[in-house]
C-alpha atoms as a PDB file:
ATOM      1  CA  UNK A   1      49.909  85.371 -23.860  1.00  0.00           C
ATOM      2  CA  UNK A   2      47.939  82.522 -22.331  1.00  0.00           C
ATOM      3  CA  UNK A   3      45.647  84.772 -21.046  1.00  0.00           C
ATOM      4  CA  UNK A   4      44.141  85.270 -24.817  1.00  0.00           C
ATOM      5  CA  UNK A   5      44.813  81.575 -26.366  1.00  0.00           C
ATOM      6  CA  UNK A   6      44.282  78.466 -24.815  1.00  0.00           C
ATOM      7  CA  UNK A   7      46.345  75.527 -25.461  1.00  0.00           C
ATOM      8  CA  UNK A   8      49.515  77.329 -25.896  1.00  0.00           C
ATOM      9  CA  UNK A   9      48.709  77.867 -29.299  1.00  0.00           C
ATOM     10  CA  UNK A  10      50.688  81.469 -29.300  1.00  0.00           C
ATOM     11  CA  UNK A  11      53.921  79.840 -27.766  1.00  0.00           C
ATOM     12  CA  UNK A  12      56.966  80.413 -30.273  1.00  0.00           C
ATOM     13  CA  UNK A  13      55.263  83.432 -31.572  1.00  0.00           C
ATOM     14  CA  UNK A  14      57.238  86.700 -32.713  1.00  0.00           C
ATOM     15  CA  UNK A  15      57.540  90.069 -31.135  1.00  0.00           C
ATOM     16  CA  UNK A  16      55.728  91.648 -33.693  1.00  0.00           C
ATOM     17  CA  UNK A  17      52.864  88.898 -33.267  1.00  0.00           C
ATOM     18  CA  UNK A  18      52.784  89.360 -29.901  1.00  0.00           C
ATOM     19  CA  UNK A  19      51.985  92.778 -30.008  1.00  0.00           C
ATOM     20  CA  UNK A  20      49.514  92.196 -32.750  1.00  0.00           C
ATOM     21  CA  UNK A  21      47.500  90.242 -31.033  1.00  0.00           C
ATOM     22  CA  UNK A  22      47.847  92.297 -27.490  1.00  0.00           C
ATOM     23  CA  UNK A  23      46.391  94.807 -29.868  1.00  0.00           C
ATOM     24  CA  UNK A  24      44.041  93.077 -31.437  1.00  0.00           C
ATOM     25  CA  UNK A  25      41.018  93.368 -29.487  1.00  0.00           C
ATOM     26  CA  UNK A  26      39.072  96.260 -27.780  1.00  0.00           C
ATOM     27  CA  UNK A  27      39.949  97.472 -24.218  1.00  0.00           C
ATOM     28  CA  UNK A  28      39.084  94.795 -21.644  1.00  0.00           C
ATOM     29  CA  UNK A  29      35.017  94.888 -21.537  1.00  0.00           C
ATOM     30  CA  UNK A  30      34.176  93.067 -17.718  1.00  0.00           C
ATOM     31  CA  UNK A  31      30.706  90.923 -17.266  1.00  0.00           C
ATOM     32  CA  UNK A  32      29.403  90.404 -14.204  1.00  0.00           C
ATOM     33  CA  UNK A  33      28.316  86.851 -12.794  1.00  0.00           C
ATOM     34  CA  UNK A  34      25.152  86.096 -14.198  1.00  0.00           C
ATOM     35  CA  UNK A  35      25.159  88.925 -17.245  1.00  0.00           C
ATOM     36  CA  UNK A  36      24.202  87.981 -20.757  1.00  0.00           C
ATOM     37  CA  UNK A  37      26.293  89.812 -23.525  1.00  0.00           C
ATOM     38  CA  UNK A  38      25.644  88.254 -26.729  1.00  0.00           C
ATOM     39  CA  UNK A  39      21.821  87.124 -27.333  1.00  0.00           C
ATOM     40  CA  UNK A  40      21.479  84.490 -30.036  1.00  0.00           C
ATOM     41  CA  UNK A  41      20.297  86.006 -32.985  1.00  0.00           C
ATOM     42  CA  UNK A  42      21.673  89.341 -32.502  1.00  0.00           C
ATOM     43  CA  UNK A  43      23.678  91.087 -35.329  1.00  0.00           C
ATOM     44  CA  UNK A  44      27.793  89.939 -35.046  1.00  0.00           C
ATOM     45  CA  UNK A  45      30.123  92.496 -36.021  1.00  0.00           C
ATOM     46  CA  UNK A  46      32.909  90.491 -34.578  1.00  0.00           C
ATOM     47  CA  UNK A  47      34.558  87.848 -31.941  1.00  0.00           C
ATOM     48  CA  UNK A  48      35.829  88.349 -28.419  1.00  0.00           C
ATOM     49  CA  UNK A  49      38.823  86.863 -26.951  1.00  0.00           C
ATOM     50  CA  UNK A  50      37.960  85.402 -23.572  1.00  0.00           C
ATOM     51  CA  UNK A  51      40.603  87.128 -20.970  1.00  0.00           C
ATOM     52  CA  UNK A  52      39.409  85.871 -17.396  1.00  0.00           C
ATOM     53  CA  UNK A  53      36.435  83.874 -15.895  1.00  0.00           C
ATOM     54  CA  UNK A  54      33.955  81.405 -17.192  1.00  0.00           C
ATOM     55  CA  UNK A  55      31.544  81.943 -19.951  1.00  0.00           C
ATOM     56  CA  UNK A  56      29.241  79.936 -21.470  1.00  0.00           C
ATOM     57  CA  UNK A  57      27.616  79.979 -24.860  1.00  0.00           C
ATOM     58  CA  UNK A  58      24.100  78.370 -25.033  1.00  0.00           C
ATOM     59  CA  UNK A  59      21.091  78.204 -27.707  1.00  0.00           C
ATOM     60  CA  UNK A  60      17.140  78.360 -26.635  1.00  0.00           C
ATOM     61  CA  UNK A  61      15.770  74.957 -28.461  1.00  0.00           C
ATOM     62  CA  UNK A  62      12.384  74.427 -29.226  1.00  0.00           C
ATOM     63  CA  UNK A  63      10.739  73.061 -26.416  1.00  0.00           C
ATOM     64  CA  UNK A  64      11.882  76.282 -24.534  1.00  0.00           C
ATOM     65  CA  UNK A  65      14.885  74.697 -23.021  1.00  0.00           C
ATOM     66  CA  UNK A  66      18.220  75.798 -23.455  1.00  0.00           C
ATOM     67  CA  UNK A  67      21.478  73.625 -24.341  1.00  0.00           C
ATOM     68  CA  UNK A  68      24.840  74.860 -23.268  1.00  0.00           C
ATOM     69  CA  UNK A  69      26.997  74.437 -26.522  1.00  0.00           C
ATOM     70  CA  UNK A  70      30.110  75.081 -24.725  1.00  0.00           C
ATOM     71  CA  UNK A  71      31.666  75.643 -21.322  1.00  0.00           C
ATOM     72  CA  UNK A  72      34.837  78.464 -22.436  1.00  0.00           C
ATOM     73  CA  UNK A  73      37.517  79.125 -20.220  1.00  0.00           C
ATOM     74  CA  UNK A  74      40.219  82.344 -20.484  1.00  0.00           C
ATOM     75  CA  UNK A  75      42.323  81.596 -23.430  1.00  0.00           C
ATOM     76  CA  UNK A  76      38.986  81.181 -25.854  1.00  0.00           C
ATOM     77  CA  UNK A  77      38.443  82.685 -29.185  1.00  0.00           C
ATOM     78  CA  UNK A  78      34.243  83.309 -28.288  1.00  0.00           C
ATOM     79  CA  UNK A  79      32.086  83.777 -31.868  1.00  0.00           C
ATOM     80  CA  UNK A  80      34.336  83.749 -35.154  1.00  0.00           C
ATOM     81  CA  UNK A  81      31.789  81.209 -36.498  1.00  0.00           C
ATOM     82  CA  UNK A  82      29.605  84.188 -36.528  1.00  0.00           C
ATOM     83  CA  UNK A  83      31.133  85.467 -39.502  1.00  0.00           C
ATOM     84  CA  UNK A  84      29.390  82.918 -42.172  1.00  0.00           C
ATOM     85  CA  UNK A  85      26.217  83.972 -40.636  1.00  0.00           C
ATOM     86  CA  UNK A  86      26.216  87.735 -39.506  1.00  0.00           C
ATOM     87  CA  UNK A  87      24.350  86.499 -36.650  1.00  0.00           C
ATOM     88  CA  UNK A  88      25.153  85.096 -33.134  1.00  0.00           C
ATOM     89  CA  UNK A  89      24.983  81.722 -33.399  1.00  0.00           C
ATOM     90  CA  UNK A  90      24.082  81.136 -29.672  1.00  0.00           C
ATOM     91  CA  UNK A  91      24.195  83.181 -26.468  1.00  0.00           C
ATOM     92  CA  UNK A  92      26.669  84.189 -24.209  1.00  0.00           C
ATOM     93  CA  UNK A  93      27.040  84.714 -20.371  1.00  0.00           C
ATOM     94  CA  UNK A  94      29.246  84.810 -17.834  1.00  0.00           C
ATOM     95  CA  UNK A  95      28.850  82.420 -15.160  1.00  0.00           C
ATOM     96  CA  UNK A  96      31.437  84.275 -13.018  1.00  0.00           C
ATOM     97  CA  UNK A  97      32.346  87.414 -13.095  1.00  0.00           C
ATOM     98  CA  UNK A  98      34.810  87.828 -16.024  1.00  0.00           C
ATOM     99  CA  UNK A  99      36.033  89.982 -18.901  1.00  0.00           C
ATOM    100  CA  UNK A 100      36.675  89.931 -22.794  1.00  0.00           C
ATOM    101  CA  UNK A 101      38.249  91.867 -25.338  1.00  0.00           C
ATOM    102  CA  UNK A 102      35.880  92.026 -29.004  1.00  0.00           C
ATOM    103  CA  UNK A 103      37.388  91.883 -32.226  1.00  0.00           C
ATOM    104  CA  UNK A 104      35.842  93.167 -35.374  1.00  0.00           C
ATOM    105  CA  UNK A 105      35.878  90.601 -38.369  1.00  0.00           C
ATOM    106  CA  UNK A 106      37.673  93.612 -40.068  1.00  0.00           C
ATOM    107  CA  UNK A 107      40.610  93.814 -37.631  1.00  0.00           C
ATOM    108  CA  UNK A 108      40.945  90.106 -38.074  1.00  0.00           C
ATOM    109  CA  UNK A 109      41.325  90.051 -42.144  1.00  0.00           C
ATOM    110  CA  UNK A 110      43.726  93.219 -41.722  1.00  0.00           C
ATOM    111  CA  UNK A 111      45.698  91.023 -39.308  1.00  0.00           C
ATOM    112  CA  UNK A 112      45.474  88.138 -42.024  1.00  0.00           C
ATOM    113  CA  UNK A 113      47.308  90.675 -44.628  1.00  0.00           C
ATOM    114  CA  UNK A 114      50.190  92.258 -42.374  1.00  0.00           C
ATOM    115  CA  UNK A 115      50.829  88.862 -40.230  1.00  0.00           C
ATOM    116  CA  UNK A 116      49.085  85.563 -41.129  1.00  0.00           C
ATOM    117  CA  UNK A 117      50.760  83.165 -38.453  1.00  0.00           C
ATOM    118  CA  UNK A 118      49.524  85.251 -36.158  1.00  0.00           C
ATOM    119  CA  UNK A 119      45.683  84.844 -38.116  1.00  0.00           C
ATOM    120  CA  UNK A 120      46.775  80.848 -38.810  1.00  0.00           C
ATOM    121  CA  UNK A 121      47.493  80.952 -35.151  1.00  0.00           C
ATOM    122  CA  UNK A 122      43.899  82.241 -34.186  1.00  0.00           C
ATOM    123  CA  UNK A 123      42.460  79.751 -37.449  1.00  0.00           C
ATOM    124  CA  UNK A 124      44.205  76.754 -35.008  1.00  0.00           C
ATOM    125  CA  UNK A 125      42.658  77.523 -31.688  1.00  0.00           C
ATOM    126  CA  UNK A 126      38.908  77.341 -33.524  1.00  0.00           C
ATOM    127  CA  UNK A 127      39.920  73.941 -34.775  1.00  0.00           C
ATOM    128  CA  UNK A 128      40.505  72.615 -31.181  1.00  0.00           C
ATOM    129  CA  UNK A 129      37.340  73.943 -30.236  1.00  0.00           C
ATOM    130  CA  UNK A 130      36.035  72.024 -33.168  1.00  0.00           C
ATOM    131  CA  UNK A 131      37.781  68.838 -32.155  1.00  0.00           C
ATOM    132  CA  UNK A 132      35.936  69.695 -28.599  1.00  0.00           C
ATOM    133  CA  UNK A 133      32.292  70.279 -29.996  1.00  0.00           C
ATOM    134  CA  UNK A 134      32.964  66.776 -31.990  1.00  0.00           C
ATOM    135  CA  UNK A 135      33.913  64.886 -28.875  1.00  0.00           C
ATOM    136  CA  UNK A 136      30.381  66.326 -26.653  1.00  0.00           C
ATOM    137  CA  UNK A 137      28.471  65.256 -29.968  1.00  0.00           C
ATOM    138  CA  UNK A 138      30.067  61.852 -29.291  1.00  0.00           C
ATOM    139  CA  UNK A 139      29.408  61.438 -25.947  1.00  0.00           C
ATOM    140  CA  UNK A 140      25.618  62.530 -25.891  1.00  0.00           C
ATOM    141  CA  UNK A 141      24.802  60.378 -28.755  1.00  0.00           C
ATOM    142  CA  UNK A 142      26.708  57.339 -27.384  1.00  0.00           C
ATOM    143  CA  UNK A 143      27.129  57.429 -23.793  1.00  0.00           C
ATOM    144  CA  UNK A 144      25.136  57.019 -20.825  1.00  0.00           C
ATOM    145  CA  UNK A 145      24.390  59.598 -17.979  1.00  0.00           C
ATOM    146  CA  UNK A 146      27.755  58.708 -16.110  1.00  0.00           C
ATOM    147  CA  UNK A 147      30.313  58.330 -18.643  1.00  0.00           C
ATOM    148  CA  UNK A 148      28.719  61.793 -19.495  1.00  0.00           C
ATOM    149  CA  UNK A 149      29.575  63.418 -16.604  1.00  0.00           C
ATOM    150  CA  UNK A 150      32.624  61.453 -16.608  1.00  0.00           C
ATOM    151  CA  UNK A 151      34.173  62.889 -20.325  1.00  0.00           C
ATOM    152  CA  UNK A 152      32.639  66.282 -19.111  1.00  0.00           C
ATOM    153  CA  UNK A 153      34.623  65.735 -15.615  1.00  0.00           C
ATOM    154  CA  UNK A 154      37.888  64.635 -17.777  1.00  0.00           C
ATOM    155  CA  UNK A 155      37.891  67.518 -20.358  1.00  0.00           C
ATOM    156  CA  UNK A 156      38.055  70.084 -17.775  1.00  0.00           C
ATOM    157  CA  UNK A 157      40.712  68.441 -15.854  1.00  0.00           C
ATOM    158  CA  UNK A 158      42.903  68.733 -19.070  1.00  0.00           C
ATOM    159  CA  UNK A 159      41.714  72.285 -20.745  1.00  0.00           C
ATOM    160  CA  UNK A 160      42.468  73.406 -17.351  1.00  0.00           C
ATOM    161  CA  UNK A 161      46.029  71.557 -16.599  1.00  0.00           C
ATOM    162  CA  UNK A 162      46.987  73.500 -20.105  1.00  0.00           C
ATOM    163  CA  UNK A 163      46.402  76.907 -17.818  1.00  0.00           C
ATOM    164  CA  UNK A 164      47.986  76.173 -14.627  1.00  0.00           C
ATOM    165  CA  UNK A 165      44.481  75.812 -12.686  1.00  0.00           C
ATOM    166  CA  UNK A 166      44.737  72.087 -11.622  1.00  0.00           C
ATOM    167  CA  UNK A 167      46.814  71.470  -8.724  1.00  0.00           C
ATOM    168  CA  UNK A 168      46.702  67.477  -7.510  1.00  0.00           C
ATOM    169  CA  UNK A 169      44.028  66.772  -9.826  1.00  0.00           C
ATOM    170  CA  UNK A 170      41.719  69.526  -7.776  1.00  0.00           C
ATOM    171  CA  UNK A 171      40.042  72.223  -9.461  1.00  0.00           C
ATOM    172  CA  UNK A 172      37.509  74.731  -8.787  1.00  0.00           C
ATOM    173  CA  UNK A 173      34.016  74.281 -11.250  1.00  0.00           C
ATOM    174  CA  UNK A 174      31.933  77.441 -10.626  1.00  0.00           C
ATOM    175  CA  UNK A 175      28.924  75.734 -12.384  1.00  0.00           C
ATOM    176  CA  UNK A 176      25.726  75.129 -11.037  1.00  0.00           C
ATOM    177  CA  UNK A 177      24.327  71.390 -12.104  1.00  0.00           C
ATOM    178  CA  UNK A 178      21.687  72.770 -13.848  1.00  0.00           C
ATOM    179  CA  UNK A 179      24.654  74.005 -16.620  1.00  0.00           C
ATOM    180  CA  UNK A 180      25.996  70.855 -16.294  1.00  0.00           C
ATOM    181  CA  UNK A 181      23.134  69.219 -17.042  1.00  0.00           C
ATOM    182  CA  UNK A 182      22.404  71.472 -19.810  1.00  0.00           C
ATOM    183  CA  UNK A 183      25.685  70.573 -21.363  1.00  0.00           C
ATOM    184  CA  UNK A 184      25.095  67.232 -21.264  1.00  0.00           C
ATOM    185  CA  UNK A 185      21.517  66.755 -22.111  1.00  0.00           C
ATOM    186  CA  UNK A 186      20.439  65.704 -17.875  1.00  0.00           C
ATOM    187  CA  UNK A 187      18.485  67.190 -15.737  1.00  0.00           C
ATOM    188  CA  UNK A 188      20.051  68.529 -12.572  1.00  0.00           C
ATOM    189  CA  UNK A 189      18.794  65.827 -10.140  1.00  0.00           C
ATOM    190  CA  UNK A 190      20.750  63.080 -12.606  1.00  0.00           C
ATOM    191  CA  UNK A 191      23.765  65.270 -12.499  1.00  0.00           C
ATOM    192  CA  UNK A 192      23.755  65.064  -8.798  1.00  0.00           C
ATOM    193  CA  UNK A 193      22.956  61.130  -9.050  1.00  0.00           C
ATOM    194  CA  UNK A 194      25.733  60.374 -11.028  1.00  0.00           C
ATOM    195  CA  UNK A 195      28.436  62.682  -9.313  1.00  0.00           C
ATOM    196  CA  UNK A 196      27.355  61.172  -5.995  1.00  0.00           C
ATOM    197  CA  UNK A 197      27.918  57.406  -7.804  1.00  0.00           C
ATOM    198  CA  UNK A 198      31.778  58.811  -9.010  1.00  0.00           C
ATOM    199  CA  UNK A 199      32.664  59.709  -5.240  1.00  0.00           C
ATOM    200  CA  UNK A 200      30.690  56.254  -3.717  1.00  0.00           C
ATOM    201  CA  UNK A 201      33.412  54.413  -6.550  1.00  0.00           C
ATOM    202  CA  UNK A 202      36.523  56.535  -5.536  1.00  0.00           C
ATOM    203  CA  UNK A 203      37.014  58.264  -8.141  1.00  0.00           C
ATOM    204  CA  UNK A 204      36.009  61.975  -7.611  1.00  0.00           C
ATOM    205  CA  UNK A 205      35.231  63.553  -3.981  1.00  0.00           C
ATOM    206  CA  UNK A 206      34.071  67.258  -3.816  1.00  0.00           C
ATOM    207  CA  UNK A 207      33.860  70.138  -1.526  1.00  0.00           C
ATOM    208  CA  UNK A 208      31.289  72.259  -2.771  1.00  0.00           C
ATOM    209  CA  UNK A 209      32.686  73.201  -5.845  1.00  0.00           C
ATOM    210  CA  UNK A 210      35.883  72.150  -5.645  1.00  0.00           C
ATOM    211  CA  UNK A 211      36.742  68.495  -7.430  1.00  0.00           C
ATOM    212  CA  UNK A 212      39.029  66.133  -7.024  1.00  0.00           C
ATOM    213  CA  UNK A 213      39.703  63.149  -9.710  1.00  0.00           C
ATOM    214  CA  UNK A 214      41.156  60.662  -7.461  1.00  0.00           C
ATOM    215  CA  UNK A 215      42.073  58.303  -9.841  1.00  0.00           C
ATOM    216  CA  UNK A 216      42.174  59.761 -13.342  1.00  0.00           C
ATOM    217  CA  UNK A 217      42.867  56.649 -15.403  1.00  0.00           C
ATOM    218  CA  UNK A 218      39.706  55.092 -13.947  1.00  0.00           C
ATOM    219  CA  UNK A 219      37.692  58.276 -14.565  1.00  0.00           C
ATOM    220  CA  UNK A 220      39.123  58.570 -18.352  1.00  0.00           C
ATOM    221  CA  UNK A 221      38.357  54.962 -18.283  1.00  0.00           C
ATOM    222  CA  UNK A 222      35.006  55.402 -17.872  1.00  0.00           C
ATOM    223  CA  UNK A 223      34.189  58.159 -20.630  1.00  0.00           C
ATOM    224  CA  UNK A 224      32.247  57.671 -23.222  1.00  0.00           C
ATOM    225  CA  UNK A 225      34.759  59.143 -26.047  1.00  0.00           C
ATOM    226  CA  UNK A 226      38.462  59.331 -26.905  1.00  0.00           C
ATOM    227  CA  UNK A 227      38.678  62.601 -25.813  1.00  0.00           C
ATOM    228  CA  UNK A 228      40.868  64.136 -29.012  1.00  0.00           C
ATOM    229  CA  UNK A 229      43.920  66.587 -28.073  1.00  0.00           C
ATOM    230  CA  UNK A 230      45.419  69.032 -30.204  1.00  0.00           C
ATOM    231  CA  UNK A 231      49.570  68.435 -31.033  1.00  0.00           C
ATOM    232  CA  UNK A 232      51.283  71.279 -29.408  1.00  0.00           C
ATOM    233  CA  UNK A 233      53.304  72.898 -30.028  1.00  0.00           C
ATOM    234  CA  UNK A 234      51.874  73.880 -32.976  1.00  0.00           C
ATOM    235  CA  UNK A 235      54.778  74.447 -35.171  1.00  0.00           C
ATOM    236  CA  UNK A 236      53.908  71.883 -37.222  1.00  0.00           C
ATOM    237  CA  UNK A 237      51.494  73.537 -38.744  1.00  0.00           C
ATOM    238  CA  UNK A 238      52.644  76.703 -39.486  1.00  0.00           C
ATOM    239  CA  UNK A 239      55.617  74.674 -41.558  1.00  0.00           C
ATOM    240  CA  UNK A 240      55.332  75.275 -45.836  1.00  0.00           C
ATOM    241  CA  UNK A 241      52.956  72.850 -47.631  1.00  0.00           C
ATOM    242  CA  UNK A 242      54.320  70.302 -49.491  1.00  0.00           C
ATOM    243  CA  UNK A 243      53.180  70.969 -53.436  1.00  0.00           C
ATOM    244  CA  UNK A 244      51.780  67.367 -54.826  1.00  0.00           C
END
């Protein structure tokens, strides 16, 4: 079940919500490397769960450049803020190859009706991508080129450790450092400035595109935000209210 929610937000769940949400999306639709499947501004009929691969979602601005709103990795719920707006808030392609299932906004409010911890389960894993959109606001406004990087650096070292794909603080980052600096508000050429300042202080070294934090304190140290992290499990908050 990792393989459709991130953060272990379906751990604990039922049978029967299991195989809701196995069933909830489409077949498995695959993108190839490079392929946009959602423009921004097209008509949204629905959300996809993000199954394997790396996706980003991304917005044209003004001046005819483009901002990267989010770097998603398999486990994602991709596009239920489309729902207020009928529209696709931003753009999204895959940046390797990789493959989603979509959801119609329908299937989700029928899921709501017959089993709503599986929905409140789905409602969580948008509010941790909330928390994450808050934290890049954060560090753009406030922090400098490096301690950019460096909370961009961190936050995939720990949405990955929550899927089993960091092994001695190493990890593989298939994105160029143009989408990095897209993400972050730098051109490429900084990107490369600053990563090459991490590995001259010891604290990353790379090998193409595989990273290695060397000393993760330090490198958390140096961010420009308190990264926040959801509580999980999450049975907390699928205990009763308490009426005031």
């Amino acid at each position: 079940m990792n393989a459709f929610f991130g953060y272990e937000t379906c751990a604990g769940l039922d049978a029967a919500g299991v195989d809701a949400l196995a069933q909830l999306g489409d077949p498995e639709c695959r993108h190839r490397a490079g392929e946009t499947f959602q423009r921004e501004g097209d008509a949204s009929k629905g959300f996809y769960l993000h199954l394997r691969g790396w996706i980003i979602s991304s917005v044209l601005l003004s001046d005819g450049n483009r901002m990267v709103q989010n770097v998603h990795l398999p486990g994602d719920v991709i596009g239920l803020l489309n729902v207020a707006v009928q529209r696709a808030a931003g753009s999204l392609t895959a940046v390797t190859d990789a493959s989603t299932s979509f959801v119609p906004f329908q299937r989700l409010q029928q899921l709501l009706t017959r089993l709503p911890e599986a929905a409140m389960r789905i409602a969580y894993s948008q509010q941790v991508e909330h928390l994450s959109m808050i934290d890049k606001l954060a560090t753009i406004a406030s922090g400098s080129a490096r301690q950019r990087l460096a909370t961009f650096l961190i936050d995939l070292h720990d949405r990955l450790t929550a899927v089993g794909e960091v092994k001695d603080d190493t990890f593989t980052i298939p994105l160029t450092q143009k989408i990095i600096g897209d993400a972050l508000g730098l051109t490429g050429v900084h990107v490369n400035r600053c990563l090459r300042g991490l590995e001259e202080d010891g604290l990353v070294s790379r090998r193409r595109r595989v990273v290695q934090i060397r000393n993760v304190a330090a490198l958390r140290a140096e961010a420009s935000a308190v990264l926040h992290r959801p509580i999980l499990p999450i049975a907390h908050f699928l205990q009763p209210f308490e009426t005031v």
